[in-house]
Protein backbone atom coordinates (compact mmCIF):
# COMPACT_ATOMS: atom_id res chain seq x y z
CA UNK A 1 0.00 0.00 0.00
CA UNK A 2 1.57 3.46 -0.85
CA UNK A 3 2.29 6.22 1.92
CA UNK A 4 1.11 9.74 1.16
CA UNK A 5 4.12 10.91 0.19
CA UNK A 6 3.91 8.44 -2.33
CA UNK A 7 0.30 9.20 -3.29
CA UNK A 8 1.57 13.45 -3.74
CA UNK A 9 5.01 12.61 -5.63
CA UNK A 10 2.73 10.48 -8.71
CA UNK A 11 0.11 13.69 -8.68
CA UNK A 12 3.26 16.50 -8.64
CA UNK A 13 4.68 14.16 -11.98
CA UNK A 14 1.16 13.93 -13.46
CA UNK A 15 1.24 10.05 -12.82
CA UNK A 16 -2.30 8.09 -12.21
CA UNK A 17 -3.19 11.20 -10.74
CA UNK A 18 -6.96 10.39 -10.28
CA UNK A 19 -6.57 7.16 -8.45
CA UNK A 20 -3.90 8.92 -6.22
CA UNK A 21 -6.00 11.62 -5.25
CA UNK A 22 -8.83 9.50 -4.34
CA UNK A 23 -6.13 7.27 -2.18
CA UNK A 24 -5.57 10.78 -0.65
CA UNK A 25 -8.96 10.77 0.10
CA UNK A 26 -9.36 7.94 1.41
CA UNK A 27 -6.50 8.50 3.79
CA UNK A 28 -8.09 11.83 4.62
CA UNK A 29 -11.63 10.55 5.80
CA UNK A 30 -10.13 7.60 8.07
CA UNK A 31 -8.20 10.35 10.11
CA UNK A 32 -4.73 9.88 8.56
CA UNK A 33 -2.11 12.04 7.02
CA UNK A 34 -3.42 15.56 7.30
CA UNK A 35 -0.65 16.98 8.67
CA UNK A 36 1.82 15.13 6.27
CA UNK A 37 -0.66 16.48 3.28
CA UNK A 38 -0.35 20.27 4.52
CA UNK A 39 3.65 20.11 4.75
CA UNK A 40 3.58 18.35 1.43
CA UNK A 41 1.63 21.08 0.05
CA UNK A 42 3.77 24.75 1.86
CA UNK A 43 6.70 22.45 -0.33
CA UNK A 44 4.90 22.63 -3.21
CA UNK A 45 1.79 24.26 -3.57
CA UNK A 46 1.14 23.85 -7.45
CA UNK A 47 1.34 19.92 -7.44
CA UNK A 48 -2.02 20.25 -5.97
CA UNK A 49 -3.60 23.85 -7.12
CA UNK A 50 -3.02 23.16 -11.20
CA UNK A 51 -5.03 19.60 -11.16
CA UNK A 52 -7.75 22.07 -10.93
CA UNK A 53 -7.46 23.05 -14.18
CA UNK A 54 -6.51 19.48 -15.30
CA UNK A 55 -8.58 18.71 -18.65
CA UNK A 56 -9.72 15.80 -16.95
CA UNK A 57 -13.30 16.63 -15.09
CA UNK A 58 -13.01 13.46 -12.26
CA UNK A 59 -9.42 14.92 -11.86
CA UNK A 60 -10.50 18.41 -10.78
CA UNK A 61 -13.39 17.10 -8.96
CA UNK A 62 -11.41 15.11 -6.82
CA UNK A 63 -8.72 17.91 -6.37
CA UNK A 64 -11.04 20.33 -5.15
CA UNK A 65 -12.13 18.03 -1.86
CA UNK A 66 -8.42 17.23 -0.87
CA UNK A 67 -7.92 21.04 -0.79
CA UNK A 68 -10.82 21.82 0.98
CA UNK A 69 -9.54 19.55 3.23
CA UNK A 70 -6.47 21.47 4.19
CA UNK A 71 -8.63 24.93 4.46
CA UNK A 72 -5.99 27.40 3.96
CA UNK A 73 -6.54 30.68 2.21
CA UNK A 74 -4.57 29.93 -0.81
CA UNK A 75 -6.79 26.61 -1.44
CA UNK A 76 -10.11 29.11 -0.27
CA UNK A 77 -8.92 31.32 -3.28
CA UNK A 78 -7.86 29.00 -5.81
CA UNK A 79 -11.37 26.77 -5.17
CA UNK A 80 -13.10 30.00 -4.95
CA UNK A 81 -12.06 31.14 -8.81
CA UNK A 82 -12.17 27.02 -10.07
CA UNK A 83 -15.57 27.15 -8.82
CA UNK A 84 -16.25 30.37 -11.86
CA UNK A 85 -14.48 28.81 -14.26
CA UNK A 86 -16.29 25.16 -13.93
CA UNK A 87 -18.23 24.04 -17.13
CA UNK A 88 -19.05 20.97 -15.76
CA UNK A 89 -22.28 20.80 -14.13
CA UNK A 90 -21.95 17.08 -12.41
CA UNK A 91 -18.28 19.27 -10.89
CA UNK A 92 -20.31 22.02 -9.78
CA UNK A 93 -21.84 20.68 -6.81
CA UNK A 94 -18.11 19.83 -5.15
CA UNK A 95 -16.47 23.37 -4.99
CA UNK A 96 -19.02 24.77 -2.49
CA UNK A 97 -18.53 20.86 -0.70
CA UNK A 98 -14.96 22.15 -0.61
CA UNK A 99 -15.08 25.46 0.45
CA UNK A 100 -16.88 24.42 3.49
CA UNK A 101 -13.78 23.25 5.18
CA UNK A 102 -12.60 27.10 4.78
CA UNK A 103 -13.04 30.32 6.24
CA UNK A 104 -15.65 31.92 3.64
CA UNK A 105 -16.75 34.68 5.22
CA UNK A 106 -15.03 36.90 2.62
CA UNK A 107 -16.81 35.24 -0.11
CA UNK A 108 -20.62 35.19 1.57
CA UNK A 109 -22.38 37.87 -1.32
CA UNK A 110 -20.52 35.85 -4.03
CA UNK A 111 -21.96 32.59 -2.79
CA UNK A 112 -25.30 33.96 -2.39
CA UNK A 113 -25.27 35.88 -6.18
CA UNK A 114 -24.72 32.29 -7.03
CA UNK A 115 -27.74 30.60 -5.08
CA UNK A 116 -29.84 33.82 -6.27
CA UNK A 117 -28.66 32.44 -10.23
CA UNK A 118 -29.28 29.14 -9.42
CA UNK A 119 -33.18 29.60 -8.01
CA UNK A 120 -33.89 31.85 -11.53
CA UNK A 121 -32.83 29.01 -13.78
CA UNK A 122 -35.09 27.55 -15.68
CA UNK A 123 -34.94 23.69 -14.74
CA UNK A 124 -34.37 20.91 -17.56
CA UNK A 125 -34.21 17.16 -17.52
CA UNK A 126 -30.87 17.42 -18.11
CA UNK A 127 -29.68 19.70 -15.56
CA UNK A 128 -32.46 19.22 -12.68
CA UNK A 129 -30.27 16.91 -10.99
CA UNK A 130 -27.04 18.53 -10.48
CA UNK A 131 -28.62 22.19 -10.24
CA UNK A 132 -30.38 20.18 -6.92
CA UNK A 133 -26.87 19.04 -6.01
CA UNK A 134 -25.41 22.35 -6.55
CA UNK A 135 -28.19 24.19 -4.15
CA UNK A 136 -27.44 21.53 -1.43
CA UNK A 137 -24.26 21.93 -1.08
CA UNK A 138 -24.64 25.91 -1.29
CA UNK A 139 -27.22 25.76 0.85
CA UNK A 140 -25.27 23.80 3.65
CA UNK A 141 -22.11 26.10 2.62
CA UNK A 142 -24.25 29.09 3.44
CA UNK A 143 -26.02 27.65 6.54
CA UNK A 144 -22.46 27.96 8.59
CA UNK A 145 -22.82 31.39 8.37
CA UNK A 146 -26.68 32.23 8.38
CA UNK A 147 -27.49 29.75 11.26
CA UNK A 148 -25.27 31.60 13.48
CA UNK A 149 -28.04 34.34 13.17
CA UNK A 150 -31.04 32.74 12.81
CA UNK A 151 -34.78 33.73 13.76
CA UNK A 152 -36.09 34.64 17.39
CA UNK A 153 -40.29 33.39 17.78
CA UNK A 154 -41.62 37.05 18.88
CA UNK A 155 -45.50 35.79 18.19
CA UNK A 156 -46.23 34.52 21.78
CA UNK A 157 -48.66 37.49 22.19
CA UNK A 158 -50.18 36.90 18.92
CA UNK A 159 -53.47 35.24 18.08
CA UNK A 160 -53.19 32.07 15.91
CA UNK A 161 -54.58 29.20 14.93
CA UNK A 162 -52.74 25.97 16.19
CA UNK A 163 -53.34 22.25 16.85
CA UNK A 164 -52.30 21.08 20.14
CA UNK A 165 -51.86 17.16 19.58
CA UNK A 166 -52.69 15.33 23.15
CA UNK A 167 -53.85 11.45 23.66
CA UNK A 168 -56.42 10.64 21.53
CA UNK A 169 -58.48 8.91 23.98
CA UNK A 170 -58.10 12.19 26.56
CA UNK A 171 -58.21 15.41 24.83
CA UNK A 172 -60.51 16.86 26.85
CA UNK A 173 -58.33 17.01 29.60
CA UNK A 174 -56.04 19.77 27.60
CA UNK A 175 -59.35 21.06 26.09
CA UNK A 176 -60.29 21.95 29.64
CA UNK A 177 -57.61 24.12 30.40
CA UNK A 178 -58.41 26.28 27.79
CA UNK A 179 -59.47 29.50 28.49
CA UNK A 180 -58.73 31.61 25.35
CA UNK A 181 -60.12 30.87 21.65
CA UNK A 182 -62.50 28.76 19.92
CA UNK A 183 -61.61 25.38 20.16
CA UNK A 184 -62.22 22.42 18.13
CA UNK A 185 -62.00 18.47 19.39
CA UNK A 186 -59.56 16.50 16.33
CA UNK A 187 -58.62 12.66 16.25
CA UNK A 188 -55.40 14.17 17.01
CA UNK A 189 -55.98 16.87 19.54
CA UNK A 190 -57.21 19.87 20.39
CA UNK A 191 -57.64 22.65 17.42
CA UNK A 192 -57.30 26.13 18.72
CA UNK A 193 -58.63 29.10 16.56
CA UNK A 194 -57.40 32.38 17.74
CA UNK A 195 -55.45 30.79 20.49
CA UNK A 196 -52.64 32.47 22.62
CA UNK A 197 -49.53 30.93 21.88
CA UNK A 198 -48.07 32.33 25.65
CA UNK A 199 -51.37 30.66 27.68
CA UNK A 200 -51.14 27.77 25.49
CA UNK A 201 -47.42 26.95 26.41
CA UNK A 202 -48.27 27.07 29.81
CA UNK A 203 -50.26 23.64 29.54
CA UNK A 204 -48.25 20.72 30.47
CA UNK A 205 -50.63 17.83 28.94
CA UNK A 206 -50.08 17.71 25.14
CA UNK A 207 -47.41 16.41 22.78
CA UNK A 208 -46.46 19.18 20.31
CA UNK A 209 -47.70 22.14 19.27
CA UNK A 210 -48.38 23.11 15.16
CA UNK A 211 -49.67 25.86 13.81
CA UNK A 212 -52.13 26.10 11.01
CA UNK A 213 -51.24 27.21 7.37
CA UNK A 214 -54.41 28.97 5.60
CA UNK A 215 -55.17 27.02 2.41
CA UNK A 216 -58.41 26.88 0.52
CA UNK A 217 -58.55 23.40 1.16
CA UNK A 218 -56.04 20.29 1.41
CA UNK A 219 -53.29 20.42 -0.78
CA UNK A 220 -52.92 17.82 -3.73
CA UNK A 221 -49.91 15.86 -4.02
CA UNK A 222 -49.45 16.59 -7.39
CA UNK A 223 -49.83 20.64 -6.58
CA UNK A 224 -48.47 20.42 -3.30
CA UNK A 225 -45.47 22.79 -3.73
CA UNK A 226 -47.39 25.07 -5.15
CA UNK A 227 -49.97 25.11 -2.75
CA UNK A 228 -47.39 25.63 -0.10
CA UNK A 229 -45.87 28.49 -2.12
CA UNK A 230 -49.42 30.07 -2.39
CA UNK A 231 -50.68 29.51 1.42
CA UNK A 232 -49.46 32.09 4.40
CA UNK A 233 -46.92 30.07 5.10
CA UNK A 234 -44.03 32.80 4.40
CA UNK A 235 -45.82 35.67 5.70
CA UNK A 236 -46.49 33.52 8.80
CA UNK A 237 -42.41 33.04 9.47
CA UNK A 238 -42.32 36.42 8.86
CA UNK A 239 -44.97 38.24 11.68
CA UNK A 240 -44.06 35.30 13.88
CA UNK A 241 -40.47 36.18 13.80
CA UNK A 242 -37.36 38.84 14.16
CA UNK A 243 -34.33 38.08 12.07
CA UNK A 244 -33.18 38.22 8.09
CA UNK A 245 -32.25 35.34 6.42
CA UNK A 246 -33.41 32.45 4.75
CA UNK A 247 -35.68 30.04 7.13
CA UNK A 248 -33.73 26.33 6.87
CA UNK A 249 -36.29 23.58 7.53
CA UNK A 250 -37.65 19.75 6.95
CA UNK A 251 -40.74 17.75 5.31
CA UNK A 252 -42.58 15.16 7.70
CA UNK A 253 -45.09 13.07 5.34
CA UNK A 254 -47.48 11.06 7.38
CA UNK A 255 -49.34 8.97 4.13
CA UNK A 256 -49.64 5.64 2.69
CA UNK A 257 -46.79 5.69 0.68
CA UNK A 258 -43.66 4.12 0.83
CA UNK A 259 -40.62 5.07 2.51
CA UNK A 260 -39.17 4.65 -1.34
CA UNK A 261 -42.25 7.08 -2.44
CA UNK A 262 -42.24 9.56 0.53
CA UNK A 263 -38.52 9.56 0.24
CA UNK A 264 -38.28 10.92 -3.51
CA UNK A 265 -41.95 12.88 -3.19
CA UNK A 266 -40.21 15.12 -0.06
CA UNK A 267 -36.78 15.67 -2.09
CA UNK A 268 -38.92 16.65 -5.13
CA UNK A 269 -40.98 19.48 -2.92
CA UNK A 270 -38.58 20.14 -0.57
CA UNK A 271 -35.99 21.45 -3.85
CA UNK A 272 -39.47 23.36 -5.69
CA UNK A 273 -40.34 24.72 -2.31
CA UNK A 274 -36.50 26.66 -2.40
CA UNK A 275 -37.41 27.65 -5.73
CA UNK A 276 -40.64 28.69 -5.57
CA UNK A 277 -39.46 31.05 -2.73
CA UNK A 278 -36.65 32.35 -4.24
CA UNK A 279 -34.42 30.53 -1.87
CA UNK A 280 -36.59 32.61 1.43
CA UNK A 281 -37.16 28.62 2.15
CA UNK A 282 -33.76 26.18 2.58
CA UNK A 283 -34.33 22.88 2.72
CA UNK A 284 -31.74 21.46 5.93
CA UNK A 285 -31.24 17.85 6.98
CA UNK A 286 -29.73 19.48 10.44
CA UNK A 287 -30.02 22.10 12.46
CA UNK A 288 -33.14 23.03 10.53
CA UNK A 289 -35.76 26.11 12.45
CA UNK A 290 -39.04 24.69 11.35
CA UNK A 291 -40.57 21.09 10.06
CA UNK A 292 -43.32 21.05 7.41
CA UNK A 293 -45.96 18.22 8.40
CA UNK A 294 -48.02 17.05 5.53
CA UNK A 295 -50.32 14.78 6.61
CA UNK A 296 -52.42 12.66 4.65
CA UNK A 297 -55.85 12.90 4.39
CA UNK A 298 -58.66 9.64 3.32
CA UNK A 299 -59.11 11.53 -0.34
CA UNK A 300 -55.19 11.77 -0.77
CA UNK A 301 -54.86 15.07 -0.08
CA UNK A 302 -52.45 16.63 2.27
CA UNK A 303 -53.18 18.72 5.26
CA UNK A 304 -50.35 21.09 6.11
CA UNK A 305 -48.95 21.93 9.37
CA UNK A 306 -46.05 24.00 10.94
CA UNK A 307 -44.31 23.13 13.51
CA UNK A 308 -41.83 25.59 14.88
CA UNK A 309 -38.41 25.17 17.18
CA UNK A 310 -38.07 28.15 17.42
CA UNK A 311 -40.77 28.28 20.07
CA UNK A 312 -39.36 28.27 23.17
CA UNK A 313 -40.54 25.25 24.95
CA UNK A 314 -39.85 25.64 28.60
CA UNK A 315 -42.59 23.38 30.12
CA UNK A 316 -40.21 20.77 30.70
CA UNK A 317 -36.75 21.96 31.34
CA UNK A 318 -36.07 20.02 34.14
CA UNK A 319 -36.00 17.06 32.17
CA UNK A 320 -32.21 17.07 31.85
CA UNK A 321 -31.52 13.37 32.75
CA UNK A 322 -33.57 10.01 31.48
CA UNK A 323 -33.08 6.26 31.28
CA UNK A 324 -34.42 4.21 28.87
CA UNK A 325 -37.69 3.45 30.76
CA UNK A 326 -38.47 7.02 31.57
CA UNK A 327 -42.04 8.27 31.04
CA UNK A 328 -42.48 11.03 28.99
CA UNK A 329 -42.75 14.12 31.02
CA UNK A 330 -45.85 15.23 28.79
CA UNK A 331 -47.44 11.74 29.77
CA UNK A 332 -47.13 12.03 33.60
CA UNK A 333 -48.13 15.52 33.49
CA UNK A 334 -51.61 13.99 31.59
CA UNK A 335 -51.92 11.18 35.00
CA UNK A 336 -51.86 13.92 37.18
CA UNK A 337 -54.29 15.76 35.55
CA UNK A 338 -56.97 13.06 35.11
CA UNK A 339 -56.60 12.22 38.47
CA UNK A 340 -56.51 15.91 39.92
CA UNK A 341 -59.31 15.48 42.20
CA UNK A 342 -57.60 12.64 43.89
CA UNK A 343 -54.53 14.61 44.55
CA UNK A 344 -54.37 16.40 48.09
CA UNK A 345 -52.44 19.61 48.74
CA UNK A 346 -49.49 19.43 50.78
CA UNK A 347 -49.42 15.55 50.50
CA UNK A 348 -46.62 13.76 51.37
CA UNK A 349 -45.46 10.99 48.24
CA UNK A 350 -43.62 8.51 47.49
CA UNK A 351 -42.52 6.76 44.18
CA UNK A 352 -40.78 3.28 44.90
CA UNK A 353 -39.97 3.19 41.33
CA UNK A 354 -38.91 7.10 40.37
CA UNK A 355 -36.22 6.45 37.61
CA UNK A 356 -35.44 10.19 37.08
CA UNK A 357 -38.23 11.85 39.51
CA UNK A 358 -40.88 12.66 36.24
CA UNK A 359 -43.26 11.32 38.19
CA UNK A 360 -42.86 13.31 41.26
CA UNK A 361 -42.22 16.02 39.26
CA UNK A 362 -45.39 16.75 37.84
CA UNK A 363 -46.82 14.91 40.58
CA UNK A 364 -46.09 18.69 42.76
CA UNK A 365 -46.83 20.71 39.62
CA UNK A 366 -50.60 19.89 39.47
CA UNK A 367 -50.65 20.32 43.29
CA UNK A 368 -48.20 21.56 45.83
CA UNK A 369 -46.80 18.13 48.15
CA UNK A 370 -45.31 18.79 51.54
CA UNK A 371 -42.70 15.83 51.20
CA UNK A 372 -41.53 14.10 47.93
CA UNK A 373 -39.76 10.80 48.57
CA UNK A 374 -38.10 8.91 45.51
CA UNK A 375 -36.46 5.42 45.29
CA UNK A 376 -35.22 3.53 42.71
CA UNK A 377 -32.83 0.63 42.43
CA UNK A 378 -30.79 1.86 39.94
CA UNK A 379 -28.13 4.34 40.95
CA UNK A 380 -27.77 6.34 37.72
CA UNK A 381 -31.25 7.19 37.77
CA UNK A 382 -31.19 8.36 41.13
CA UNK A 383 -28.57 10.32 40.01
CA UNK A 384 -30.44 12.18 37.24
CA UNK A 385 -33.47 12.46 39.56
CA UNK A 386 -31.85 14.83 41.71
CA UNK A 387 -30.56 16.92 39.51
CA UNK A 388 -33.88 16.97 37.32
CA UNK A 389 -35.60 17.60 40.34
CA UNK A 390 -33.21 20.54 41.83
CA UNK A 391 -33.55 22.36 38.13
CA UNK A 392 -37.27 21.94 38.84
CA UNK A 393 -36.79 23.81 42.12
CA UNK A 394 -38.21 21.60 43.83
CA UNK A 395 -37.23 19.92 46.96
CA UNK A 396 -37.44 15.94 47.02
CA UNK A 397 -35.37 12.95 48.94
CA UNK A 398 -34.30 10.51 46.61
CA UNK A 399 -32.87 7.01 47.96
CA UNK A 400 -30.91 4.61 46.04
CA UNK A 401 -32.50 1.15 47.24
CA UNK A 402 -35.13 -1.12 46.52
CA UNK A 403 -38.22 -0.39 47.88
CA UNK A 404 -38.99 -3.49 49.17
CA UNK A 405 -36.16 -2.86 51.82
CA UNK A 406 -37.53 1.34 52.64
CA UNK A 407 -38.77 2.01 55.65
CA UNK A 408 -39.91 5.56 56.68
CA UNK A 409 -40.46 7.16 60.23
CA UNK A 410 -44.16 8.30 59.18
CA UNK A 411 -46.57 7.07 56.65
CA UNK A 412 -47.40 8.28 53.38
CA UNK A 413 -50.80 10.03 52.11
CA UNK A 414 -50.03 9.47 48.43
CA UNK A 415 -47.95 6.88 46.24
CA UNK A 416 -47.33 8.06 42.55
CA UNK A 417 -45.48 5.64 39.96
CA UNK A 418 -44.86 4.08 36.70
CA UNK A 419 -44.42 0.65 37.51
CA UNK A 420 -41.50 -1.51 35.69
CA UNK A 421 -42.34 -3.51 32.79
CA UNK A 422 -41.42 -6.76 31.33
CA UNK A 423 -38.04 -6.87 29.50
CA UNK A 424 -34.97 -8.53 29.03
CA UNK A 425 -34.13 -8.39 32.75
CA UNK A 426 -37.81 -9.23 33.96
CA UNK A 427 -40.43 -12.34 32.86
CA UNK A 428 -43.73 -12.55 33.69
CA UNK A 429 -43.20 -14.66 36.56
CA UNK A 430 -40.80 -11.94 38.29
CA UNK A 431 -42.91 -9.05 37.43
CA UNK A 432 -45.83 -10.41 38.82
CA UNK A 433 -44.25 -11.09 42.30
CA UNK A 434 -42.76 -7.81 42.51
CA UNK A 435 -46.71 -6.65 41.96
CA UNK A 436 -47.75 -8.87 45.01
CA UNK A 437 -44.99 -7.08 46.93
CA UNK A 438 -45.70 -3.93 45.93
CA UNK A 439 -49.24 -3.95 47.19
CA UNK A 440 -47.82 -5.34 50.57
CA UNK A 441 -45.47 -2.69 50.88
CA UNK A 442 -48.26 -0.15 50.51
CA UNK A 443 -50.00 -1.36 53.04
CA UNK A 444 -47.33 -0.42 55.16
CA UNK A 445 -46.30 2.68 53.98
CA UNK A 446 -49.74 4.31 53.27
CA UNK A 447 -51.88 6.05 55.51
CA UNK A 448 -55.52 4.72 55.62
CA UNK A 449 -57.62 7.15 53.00
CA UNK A 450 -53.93 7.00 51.23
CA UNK A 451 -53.41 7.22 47.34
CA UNK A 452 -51.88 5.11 45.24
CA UNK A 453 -51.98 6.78 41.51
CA UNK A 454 -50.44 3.21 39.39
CA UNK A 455 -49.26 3.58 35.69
CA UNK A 456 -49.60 -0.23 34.44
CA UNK A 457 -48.41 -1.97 31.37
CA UNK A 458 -49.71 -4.97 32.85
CA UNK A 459 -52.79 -4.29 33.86
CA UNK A 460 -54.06 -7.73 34.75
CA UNK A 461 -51.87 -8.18 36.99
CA UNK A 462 -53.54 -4.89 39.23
CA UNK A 463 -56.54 -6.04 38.79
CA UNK A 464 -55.40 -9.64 40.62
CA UNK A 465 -53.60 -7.97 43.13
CA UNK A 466 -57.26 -5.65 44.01
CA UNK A 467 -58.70 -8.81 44.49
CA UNK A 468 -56.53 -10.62 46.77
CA UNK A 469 -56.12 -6.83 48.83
CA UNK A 470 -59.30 -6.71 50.16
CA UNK A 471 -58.05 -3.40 51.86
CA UNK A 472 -57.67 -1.26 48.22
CA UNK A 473 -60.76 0.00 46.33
CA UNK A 474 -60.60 1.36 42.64
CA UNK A 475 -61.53 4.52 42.19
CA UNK A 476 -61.05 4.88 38.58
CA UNK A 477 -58.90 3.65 35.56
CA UNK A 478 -57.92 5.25 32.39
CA UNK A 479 -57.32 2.51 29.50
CA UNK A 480 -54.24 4.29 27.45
CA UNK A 481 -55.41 2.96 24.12
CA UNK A 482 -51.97 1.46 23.73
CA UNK A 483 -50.25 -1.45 21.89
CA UNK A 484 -49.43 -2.72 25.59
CA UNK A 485 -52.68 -2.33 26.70
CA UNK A 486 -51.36 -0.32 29.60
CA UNK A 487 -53.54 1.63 31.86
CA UNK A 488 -53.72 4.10 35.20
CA UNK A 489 -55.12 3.25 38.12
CA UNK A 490 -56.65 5.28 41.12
CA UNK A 491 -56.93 3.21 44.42
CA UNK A 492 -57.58 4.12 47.70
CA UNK A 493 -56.28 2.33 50.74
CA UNK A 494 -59.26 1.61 53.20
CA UNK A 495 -58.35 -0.96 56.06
């Protein structure tokens, strides 16, 4: 196998020059000879700058990424004026690929004059494809610089139309909270007409929020860039934010096609949309501000949503730390709120299973406890639960043991907790003794009128364990509509 040195000596005497520099390459992307390349080239520059204006297309091609690899001025320049001079369209695409391994700040309004040329031409069969290529790259050239600007949300005060998307089976308990704009029950959620963005974010109980785009009617898929184009969808981004620039986002397509079919169909639009807003639209696989949801409808249609991260989301910030079994803070905050008039003020609670305190958490956020306790088996979770819970400002004791070995001075008015599940460390067999201890243990560490608020993925298993504790009455249960059949439980402890 040849060295570097090697690889640089055949290109400075013109010798298989386009298998060395793709050895080069090679070398480059595994980590290796950087260094050795950039001494090479202070020794002798030229070896490297005149293959790009070898008559050989691949040649100057593959040039261009080794010098973008070694970033210096001199290659910045020399890729800069290669990049003019390129009549190859399938080359194109590589010098902005390049140039992003250089500083390019002096070059910014030449790299946008080119995007602006790019959007105005007229696309043909033949030169669709690597015009597309050509934008991406610019595009992700240009982002390095744009993104560190980017938009600030200033709409929280304004009225807007938005979906909040909750459990299906339980959107009433978001639609409850509501107190501002006409609202409107979906499969999905909760739709909001004139709502207030700032009230809205306040709720702790649904799953996203999207805003509405004003169309006629659904969009086609055949028309659907240029219904996009045509809806408010730019003026939107505009009065919702502060900040010039291009807006960089994704497509989301919930249909019936395949992933082949949703794959090309979002490429397609995604590379119109640019277009059709003279690049005021940049289609990002990273780091994007905004996703475009297009979401099928039964006619075929599309209806099309916004969803925006810029929105500042602060309703769970504590969540710094989970484990793989975590609920989702957005979940627990729905428990609490279905069983609200089961929670006491100042309770004191326990969670024998806390993981990273979510439970707990939201457990004092829909009404104030006196005491939180938290235990958990596993030490990095206990961990993560007191730090979650001291960003949360909240105070809570957190004890790394199992519960079946916790003993407390005083009892305990309220016991909040997603219980473990089956998996790869736990049968059936195991899981269903730990239930049968569990509901001793409460016994013991409940008051009598005491709580316990149970999230189940095995419900039978509760249901067994009511029966043989003659001492627990349900008060309610919420079926989650889920693969797992899992369900919440309200029981009171009466001996």
């Amino acid at each position: 196998m040849t060295n570097l040195r090697d690889e640089f000596e055949h290109i400075r005497k013109d010798e298989n020059v386009r298998q060395s520099l793709i050895s080069i390459k090679a070398k480059l992307r595994n980590g290796q000879g950087l260094q050795e390349l950039k001494t090479l080239f202070q020794e002798e520059p030229q070896a490297l700058l005149s293959k790009l204006r070898h008559e050989d297309a691949k040649v100057r091609k593959n040039a261009a990424l080794v010098l973008g690899s070694l970033g210096t001025l001199v290659c910045r320049d020399a890729l800069w004026k290669a990049y003019g001079q390129e009549t190859q369209r399938f080359v194109k695409s590589v010098y902005p690929e390049a140039l992003k391994g250089c500083d390019c700040g002096e070059l910014l309004e030449g790299l946008k004059e080119r995007r602006k040329a790019l959007l105005a031409e007229e696309e043909t069969p033949e030169t669709g494809k690597h015009r597309q290529e050509e934008l991406r790259a610019l595009n992700a050239l240009l982002a390095q610089y744009e993104k560190t600007k980017g938009h600030r949300f200033t709409g929280l005060s304004r009225p807007s139309d938005v979906i909040l998307v909750t459990h299906r089976d339980y959107r009433e308990a978001t639609l409850g909270q509501i107190s501002e704009g006409q609202c409107v029950l979906l499969k999905a959620g909760v739709k909001v007409l004139g709502g207030n963005p700032e009230a809205l974010m306040k709720l702790r109980t649904f799953r996203e929020l999207l805003f509405c785009l004003d169309t006629a009617k659904e969009i086609s898929r055949e028309q659907a860039e240029e219904g996009l184009a045509a809806s408010n969808l730019l003026p939107l981004l505009r009065e919702l934010h502060q900040g010039e620039g291009p807006f960089y986002f994704r497509i989301e397509c919930r249909s019936r096609m395949t992933l082949e079919e949703r794959s090309a169909f979002t490429k397609k639009l995604a590379a119109r949309l640019e277009v059709l807003t003279g690049g005021q639209l940049v289609n990002s696989t990273s780091d994007y501000e905004l996703e475009l949801r297009l979401v099928e409808t039964r006619e075929g249609g599309f209806y099309p949503l916004l969803k925006l991260f810029t929105l500042p989301d602060r309703r769970f910030a504590y969540r710094k730390n989970s484990v793989a079994a975590s609920i989702r803070p957005e979940q627990a905050a729905l428990f609490m709120e279905l069983a609200g008039e089961y929670l006491k003020e100042n309770a004191r609670v326990l969670d024998p299973f806390c993981g990273v305190g979510t439970m707990l958490i939201e457990r004092n956020y829909r009404a104030h406890a006196d005491t939180l306790y938290g235990v958990d088996i596993y030490g990095p979770a206990i961990a993560g639960a007191r730090e979650n819970t001291e960003i949360a400002r909240m105070p809570a004791h957190y004890v790394h043991r199992d519960f079946r070995d916790f003993t407390h001075t005083y009892p305990f008015d309220e016991i909040v907790t997603n219980f473990p599940a089956k998996g790869k460390t736990r049968n059936g067999h195991e899981l269903e003794f730990l239930y049968g201890r569990f509901f001793d243990r409460a016994e013991e560490l409940l008051c009598p009128g005491g709580l316990i608020l149970l999230y189940s993925h095995d419900p039978a298993f509760v249901q067994r364990q009511i029966r043989e504790h003659k001492d627990m009455r349900l008060l309610k249960e919420w079926p989650m509509g889920d693969k797992e059949g899992s369900c919440l439980f309200a029981l009171r402890y009466e001996p």
